[in-house]
Protein backbone atom coordinates (compact mmCIF):
# COMPACT_ATOMS: atom_id res chain seq x y z
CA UNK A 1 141.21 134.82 111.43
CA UNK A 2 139.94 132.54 108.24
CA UNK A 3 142.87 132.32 107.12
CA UNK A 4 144.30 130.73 110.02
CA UNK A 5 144.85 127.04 110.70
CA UNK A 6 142.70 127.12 113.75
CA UNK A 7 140.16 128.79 112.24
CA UNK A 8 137.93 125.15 111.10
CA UNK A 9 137.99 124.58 115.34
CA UNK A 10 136.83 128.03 116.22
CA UNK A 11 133.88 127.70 113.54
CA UNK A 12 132.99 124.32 115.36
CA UNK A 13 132.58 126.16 118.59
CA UNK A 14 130.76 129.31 117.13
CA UNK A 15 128.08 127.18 115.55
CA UNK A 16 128.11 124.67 118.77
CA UNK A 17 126.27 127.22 120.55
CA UNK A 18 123.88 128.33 117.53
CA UNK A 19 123.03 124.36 117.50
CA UNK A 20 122.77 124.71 121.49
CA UNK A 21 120.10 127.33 120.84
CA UNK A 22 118.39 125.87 117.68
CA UNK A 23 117.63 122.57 120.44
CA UNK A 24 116.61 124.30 123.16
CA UNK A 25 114.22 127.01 121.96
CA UNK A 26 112.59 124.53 120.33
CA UNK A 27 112.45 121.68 122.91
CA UNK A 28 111.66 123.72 126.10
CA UNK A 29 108.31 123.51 124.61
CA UNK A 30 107.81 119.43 125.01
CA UNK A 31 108.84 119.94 128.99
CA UNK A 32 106.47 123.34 130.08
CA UNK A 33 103.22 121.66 128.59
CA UNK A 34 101.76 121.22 132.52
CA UNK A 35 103.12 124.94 133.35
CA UNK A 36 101.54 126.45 129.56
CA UNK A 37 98.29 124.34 129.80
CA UNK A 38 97.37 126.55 132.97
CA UNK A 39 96.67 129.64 130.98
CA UNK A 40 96.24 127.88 127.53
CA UNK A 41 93.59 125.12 128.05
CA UNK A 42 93.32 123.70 125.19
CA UNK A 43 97.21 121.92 125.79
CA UNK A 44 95.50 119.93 128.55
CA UNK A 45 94.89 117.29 125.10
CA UNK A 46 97.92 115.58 124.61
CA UNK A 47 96.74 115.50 121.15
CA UNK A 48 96.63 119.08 120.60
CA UNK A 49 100.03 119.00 122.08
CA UNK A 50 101.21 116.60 119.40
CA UNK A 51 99.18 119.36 116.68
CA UNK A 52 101.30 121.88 118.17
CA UNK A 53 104.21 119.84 118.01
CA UNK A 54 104.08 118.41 114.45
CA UNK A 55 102.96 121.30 113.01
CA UNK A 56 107.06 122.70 113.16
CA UNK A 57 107.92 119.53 112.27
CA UNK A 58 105.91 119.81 108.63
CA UNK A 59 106.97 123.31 108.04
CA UNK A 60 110.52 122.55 109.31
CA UNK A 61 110.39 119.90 106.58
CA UNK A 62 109.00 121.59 103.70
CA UNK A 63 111.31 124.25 104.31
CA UNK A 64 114.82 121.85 104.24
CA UNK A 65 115.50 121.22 100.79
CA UNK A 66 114.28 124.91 100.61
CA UNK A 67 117.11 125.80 103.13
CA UNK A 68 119.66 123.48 101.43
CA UNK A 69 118.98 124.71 97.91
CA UNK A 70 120.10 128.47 99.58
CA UNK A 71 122.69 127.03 101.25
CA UNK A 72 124.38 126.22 97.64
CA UNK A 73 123.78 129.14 96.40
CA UNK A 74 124.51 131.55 98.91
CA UNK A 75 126.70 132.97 101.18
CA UNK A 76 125.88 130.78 105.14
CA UNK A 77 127.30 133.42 106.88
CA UNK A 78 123.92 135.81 106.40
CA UNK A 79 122.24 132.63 106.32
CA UNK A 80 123.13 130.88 109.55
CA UNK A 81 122.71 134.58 111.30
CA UNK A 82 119.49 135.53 109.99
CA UNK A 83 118.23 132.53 110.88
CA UNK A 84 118.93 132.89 114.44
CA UNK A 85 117.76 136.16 114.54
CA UNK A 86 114.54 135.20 113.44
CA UNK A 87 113.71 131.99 115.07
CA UNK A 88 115.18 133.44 118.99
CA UNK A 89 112.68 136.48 117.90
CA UNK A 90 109.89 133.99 117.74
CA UNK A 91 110.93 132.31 121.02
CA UNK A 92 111.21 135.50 122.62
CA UNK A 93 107.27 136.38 120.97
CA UNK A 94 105.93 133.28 122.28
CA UNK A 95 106.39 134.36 125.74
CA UNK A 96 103.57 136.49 124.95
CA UNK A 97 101.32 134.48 123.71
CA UNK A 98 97.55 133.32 125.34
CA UNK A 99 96.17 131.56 123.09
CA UNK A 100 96.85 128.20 121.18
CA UNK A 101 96.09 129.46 117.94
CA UNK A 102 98.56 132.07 118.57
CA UNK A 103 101.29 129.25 119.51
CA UNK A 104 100.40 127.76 116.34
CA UNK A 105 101.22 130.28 114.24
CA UNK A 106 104.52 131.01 116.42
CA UNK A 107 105.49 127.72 115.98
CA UNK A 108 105.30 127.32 112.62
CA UNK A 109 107.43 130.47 111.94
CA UNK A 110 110.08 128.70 114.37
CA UNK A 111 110.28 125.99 111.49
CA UNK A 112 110.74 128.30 109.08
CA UNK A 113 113.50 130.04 110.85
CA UNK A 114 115.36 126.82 112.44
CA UNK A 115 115.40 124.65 108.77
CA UNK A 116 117.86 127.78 107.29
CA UNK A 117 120.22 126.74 109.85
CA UNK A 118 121.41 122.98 109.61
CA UNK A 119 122.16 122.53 106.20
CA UNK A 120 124.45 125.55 105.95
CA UNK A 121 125.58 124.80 109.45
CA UNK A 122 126.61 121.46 108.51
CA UNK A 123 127.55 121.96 105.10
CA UNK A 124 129.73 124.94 106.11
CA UNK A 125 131.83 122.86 108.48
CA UNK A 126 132.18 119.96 106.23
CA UNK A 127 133.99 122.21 103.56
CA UNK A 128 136.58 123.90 106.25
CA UNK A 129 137.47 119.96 107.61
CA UNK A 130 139.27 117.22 105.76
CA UNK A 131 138.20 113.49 105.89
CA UNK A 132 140.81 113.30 108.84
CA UNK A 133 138.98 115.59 110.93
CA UNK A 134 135.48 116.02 109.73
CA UNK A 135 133.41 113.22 111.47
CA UNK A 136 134.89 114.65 114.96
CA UNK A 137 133.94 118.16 113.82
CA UNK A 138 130.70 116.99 112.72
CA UNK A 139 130.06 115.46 115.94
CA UNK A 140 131.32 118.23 118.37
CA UNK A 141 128.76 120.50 116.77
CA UNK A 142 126.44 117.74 117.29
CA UNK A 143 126.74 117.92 120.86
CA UNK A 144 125.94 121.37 120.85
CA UNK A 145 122.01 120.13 119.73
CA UNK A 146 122.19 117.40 122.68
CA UNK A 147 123.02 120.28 124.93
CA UNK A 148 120.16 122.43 123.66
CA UNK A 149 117.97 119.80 124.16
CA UNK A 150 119.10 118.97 127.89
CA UNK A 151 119.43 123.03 128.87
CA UNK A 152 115.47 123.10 127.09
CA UNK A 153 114.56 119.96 129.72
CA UNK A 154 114.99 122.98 132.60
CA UNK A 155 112.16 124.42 130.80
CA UNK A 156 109.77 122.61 132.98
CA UNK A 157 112.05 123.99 136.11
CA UNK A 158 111.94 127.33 135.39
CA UNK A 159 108.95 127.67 134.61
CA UNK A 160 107.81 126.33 138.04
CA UNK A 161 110.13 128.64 139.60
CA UNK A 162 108.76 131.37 137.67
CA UNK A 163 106.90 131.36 134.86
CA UNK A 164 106.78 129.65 131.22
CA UNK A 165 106.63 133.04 130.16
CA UNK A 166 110.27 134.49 131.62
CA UNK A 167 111.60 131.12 130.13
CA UNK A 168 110.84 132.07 126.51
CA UNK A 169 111.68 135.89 126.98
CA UNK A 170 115.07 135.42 128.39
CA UNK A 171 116.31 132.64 125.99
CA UNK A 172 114.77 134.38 123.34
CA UNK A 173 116.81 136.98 123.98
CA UNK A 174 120.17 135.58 124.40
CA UNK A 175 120.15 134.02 120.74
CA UNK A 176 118.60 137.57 119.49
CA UNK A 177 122.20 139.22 121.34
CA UNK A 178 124.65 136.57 119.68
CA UNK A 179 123.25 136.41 116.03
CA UNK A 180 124.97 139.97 116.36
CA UNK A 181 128.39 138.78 117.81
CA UNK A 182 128.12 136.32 114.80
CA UNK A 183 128.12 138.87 112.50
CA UNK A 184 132.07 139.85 113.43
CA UNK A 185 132.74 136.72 113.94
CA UNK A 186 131.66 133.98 111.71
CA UNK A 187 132.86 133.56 108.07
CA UNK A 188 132.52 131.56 104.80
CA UNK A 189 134.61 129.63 103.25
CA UNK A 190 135.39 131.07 99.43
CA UNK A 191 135.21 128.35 96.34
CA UNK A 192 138.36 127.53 95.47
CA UNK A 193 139.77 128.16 98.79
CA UNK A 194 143.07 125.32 100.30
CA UNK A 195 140.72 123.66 102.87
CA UNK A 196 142.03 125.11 106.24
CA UNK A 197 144.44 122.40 107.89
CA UNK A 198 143.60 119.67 104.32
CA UNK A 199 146.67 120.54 102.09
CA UNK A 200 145.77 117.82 100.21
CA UNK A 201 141.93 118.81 99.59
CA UNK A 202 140.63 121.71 97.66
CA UNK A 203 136.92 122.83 97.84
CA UNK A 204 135.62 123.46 94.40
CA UNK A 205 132.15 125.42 95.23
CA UNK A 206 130.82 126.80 91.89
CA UNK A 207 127.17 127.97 91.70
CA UNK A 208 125.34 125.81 89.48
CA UNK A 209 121.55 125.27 87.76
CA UNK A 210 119.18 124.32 90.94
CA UNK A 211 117.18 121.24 88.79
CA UNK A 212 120.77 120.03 87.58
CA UNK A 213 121.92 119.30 91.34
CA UNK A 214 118.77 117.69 92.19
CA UNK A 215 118.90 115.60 88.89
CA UNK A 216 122.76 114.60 90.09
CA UNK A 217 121.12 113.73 93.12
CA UNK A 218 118.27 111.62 92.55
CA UNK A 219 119.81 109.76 89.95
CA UNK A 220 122.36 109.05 92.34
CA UNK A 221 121.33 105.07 93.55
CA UNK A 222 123.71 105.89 96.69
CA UNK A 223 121.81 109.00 97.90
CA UNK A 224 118.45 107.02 98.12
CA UNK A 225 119.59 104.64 100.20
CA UNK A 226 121.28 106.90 102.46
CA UNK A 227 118.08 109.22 102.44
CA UNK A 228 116.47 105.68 103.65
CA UNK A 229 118.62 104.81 106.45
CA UNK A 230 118.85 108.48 107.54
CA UNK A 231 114.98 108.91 107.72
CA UNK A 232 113.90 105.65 109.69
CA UNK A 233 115.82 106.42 112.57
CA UNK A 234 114.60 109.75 112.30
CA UNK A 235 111.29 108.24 113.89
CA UNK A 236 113.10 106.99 117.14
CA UNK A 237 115.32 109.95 117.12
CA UNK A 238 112.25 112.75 117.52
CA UNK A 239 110.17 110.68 118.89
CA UNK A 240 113.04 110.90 122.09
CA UNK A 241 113.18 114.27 121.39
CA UNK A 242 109.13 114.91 122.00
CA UNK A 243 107.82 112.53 124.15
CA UNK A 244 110.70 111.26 126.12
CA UNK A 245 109.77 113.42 129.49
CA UNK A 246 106.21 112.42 128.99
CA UNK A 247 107.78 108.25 129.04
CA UNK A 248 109.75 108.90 131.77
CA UNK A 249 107.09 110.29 133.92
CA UNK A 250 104.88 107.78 132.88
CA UNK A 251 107.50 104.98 133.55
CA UNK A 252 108.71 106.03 136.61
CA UNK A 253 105.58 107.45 137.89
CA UNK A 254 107.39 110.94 138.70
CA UNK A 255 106.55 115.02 137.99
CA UNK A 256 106.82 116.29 134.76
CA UNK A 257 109.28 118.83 136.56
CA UNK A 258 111.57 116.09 137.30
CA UNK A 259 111.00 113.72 134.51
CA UNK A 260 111.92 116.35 131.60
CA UNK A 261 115.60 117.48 133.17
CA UNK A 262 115.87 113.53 133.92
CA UNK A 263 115.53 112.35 130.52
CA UNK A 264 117.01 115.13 128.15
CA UNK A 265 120.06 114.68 130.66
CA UNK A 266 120.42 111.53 130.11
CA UNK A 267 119.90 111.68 126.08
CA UNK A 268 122.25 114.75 126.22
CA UNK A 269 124.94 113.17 128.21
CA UNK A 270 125.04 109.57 126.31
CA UNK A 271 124.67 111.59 122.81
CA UNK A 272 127.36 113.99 123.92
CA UNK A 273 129.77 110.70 124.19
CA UNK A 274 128.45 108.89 121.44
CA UNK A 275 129.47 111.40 118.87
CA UNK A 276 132.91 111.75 120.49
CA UNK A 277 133.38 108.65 120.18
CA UNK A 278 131.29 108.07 116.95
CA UNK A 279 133.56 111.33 115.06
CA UNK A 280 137.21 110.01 116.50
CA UNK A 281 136.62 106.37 115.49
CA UNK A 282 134.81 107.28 112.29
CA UNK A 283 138.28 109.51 110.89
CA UNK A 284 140.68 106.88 111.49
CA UNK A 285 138.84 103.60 110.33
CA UNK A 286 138.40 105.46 107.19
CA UNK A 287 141.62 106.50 106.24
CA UNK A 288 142.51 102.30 106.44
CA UNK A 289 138.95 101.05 105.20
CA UNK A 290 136.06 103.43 103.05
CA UNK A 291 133.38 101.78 105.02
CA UNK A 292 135.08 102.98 108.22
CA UNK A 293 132.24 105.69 108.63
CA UNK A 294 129.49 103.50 107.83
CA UNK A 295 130.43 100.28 109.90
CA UNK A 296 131.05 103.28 112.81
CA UNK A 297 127.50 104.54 112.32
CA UNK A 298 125.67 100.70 112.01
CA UNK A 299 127.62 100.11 115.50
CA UNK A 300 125.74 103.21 116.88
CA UNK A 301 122.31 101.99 115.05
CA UNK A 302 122.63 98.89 116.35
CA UNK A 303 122.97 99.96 120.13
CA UNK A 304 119.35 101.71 119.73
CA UNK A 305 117.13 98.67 118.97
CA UNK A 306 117.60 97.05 122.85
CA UNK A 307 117.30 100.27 123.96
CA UNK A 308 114.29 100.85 122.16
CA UNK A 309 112.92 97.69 123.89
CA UNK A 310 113.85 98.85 127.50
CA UNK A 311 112.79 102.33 127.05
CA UNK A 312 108.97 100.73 126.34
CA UNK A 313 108.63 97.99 128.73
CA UNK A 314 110.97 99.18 131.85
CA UNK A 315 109.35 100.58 134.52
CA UNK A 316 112.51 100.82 137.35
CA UNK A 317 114.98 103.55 137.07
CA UNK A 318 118.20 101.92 136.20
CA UNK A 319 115.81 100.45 133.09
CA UNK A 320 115.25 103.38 131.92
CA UNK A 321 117.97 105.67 132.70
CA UNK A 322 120.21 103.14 131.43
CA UNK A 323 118.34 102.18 128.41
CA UNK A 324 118.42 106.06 127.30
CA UNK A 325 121.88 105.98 128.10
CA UNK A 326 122.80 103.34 125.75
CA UNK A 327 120.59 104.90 123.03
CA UNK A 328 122.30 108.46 123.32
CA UNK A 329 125.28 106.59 122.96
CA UNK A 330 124.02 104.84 119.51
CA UNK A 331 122.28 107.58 118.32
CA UNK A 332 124.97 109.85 118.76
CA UNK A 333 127.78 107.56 116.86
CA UNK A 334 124.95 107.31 113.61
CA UNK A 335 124.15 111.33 114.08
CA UNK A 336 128.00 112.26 113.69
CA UNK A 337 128.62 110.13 110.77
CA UNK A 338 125.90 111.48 108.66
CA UNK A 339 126.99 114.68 106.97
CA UNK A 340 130.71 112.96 106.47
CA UNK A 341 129.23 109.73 104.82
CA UNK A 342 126.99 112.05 102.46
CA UNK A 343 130.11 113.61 101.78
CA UNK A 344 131.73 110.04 100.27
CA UNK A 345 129.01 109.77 97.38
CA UNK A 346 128.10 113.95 96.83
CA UNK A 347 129.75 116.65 95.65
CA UNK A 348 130.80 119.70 97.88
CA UNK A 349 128.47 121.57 95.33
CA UNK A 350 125.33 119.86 96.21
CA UNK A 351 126.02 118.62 100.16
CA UNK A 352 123.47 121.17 101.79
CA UNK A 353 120.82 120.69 98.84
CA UNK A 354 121.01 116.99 99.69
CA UNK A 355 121.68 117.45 103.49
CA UNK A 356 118.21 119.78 103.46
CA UNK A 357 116.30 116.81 101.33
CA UNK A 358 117.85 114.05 104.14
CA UNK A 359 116.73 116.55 106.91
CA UNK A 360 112.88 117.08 105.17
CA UNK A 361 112.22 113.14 105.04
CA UNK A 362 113.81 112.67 108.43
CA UNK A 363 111.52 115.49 109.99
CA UNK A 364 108.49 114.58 108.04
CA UNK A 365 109.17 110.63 109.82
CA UNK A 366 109.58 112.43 112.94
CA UNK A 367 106.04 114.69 112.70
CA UNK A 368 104.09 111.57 111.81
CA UNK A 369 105.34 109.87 114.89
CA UNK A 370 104.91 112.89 117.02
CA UNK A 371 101.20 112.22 116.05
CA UNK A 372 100.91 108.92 116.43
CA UNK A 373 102.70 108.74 119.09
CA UNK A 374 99.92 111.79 121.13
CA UNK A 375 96.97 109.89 120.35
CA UNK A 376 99.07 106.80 121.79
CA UNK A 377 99.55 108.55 124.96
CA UNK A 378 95.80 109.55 125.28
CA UNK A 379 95.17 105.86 124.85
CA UNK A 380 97.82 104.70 126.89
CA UNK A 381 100.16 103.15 124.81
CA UNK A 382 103.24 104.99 124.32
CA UNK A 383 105.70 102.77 126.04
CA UNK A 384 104.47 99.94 123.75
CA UNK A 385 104.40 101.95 120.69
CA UNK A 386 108.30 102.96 121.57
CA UNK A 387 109.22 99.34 121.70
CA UNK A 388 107.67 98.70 118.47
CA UNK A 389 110.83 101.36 116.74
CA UNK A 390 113.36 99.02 117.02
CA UNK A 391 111.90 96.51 114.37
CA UNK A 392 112.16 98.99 111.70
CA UNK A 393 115.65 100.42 113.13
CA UNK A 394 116.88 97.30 112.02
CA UNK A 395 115.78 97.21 108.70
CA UNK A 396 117.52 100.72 107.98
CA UNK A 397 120.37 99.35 109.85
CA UNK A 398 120.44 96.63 107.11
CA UNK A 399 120.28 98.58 103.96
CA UNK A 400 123.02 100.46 105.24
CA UNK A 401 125.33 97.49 105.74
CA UNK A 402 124.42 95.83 102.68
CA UNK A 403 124.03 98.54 99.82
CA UNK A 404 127.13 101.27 100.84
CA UNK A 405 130.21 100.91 99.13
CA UNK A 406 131.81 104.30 98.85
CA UNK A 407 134.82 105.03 96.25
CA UNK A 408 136.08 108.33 97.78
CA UNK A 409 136.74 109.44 101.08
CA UNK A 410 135.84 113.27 100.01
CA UNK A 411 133.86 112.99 96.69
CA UNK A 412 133.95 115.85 94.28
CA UNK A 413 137.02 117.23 95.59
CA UNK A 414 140.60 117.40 93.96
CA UNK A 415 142.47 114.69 96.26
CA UNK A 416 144.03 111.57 95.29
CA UNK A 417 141.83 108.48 95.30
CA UNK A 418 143.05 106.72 98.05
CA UNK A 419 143.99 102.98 98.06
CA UNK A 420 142.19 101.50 100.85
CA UNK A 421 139.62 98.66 101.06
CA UNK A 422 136.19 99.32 99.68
């Protein structure tokens, strides 16, 4: 079956529902807080709540260049399963939990477990697609965390139905069940290998001396500005990802039971056609123009900042509902084009080493505004403080149209240069 031309697709939709379950065992969390603070008191404090949340975020970060690093030198396969193994075991642990200290700990093996994932995930997929296919794989997958995210905004649901308790246990155990059928299933791609459906592009994956990639890397001028425009929207991006139900119930003065399928619908919807759109754009404006992928994910950066605005200050439902519409949209057009821009200016040796360093500044950005923005909500400021993201969405939005010139379409492998417009 890896030998086969469809193979590349079928990967896309094996990991689609690993990313569905890294998003939602991690996000049911954000929705359940008024079901978990029954028995767990001290989640009453929306800033222990943003302790609770941040504190994956740090370890999720530490861990990505980590998980990266691995990535290179290993085989994914054992990688991307072992990781869901462990992290659904910790979901399905944390339905036992009664006490926040035990939650804490819980959720700081979670971001252990989850940061093995994207890097190889990503990585993985990048080396079975071409540069006529890969921004479109890139983003399916994608929509496979906006999905996660949405199914984790029933959280709230089911656990009024039932109890935040059966949530965890059963989804916990679904991922625990398919990190086996992975095991038949998924595969790695060799070094060496004809990329599967690329004729005209072969991988060249040799192991090599961990400090001599990250040397390559951060003497690279390119991949500091793309770890710069990749982390400030970061601090939009989770700050959607944690707070949004809480804004939306605010905003529209509605139950947390409504407000967290509401909003991680909406993101998950408008992300869902963002990256479509975002990935099938993206592959042909760059086989006519190298930019292609980076004009494509500026478009999608620059749909966030008035959404930004409205998501702070509306207060009516089409505001808001449409205003996280349009930055689902955005943010899904930037999130597909990501891994296949880093893929114009590094080497298929080093992608998930510098994917995992990208993913550690982006989380870090997203734990100090899951802080902030707790203490903003327990001084009743959050919708402000949301606003205030598109300034500095901008500024990434102009690095990235000013300083990115790409050479290659697929740097580092064996394909001829191209002669398109720079």
């Amino acid at each position: 079956m890896k030998n086969s031309t469809h193979y590349p697709w079928i990967l896309v939709a094996l990991l689609w529902v690993v990313a569905l379950l890294n998003y939602m065992d991690r996000q049911m969390l954000s929705t359940m807080k008024p079901a978990m603070e029954i028995d767990i008191v001290e989640l009453q404090s929306a800033t222990n709540f943003g302790y609770l949340m941040a504190i994956f975020l740090w370890i999720y970060g530490f861990m990505s260049p980590v998980s990266g690093i691995i990535a290179d030198k290993f085989n994914r396969k054992w990688i991307i399963v072992g990781s869901l193994f462990v992290w659904s075991a910790v979901t399905f642990a944390m339905s036992y939990a009664t006490t926040f200290n035990q939650l804490y700990i819980l959720r700081a093996l979670m971001g252990v477990s989850e940061a093995l994932y994207i890097p190889a995930g990503l990585s993985l997929i990048a080396d079975f697609h071409s540069s006529k296919t890969r921004s479109l794989a890139i983003g399916i997958h994608m929509t496979g965390l906006y999905m996660g995210q949405a199914l984790g905004g029933f959280g709230a649901t089911i656990a009024v139905n039932y109890t935040w308790q059966t949530t965890f246990h059963v989804f916990g155990m679904i991922g625990i069940v398919y990190s086996f059928f992975l095991v038949f299933l998924l595969k790695e791609k060799k070094g060496s290998e004809i990329e599967a459906g690329a004729p005209d592009s072969i991988i060249i994956k040799e192991k090599s001396p961990v400090f001599k990639g990250l040397a390559l890397l951060f003497t690279n001028i390119s991949f500091w500005i793309i770890l710069f425009y990749f982390t400030i929207p970061s601090l939009p991006g989770w700050a959607t990802k944690n707070w949004l139900p809480t804004l939306f119930a605010e905003n529209l003065g509605i139950p947390m039971s409504q407000a967290g399928p509401l909003s991680t619908i909406t993101i998950a919807a408008s992300s869902f056609l963002g990256v479509i759109i975002g990935g099938i754009l993206s592959d042909r404006w760059v086989q006519t123009n190298l930019r292609g992928r980076i004009y494509t994910s500026a478009i999608g950066l620059g749909l966030t900042i008035p959404s930004l605005l409205l998501l702070g200050y509306g207060h009516s439902l089409v505001h808001v509902v449409g205003a996280g519409m349009c930055f689902g949209i955005g943010f899904g057009m930037f999130d597909a084009n990501n891994m296949p821009i880093l893929c114009q200016f590094v080497s298929p040796k080093y992608r998930a080493t510098a994917y995992g360093i990208m993913n550690m500044t982006g989380v870090f950005a997203g734990a100090y505004i899951t802080n902030l923005l707790g203490k903003s909500t327990d001084a009743g400021n959050l919708g402000k403080d949301f606003a205030m993201l598109a300034g500095i969405v901008l500024l990434a939005l102009l690095v990235q149209i000013i300083f990115l010139r790409p050479k290659f379409n697929d740097f580092g492998a064996s394909e001829t240069p191209p002669k398109l417009r720079a």
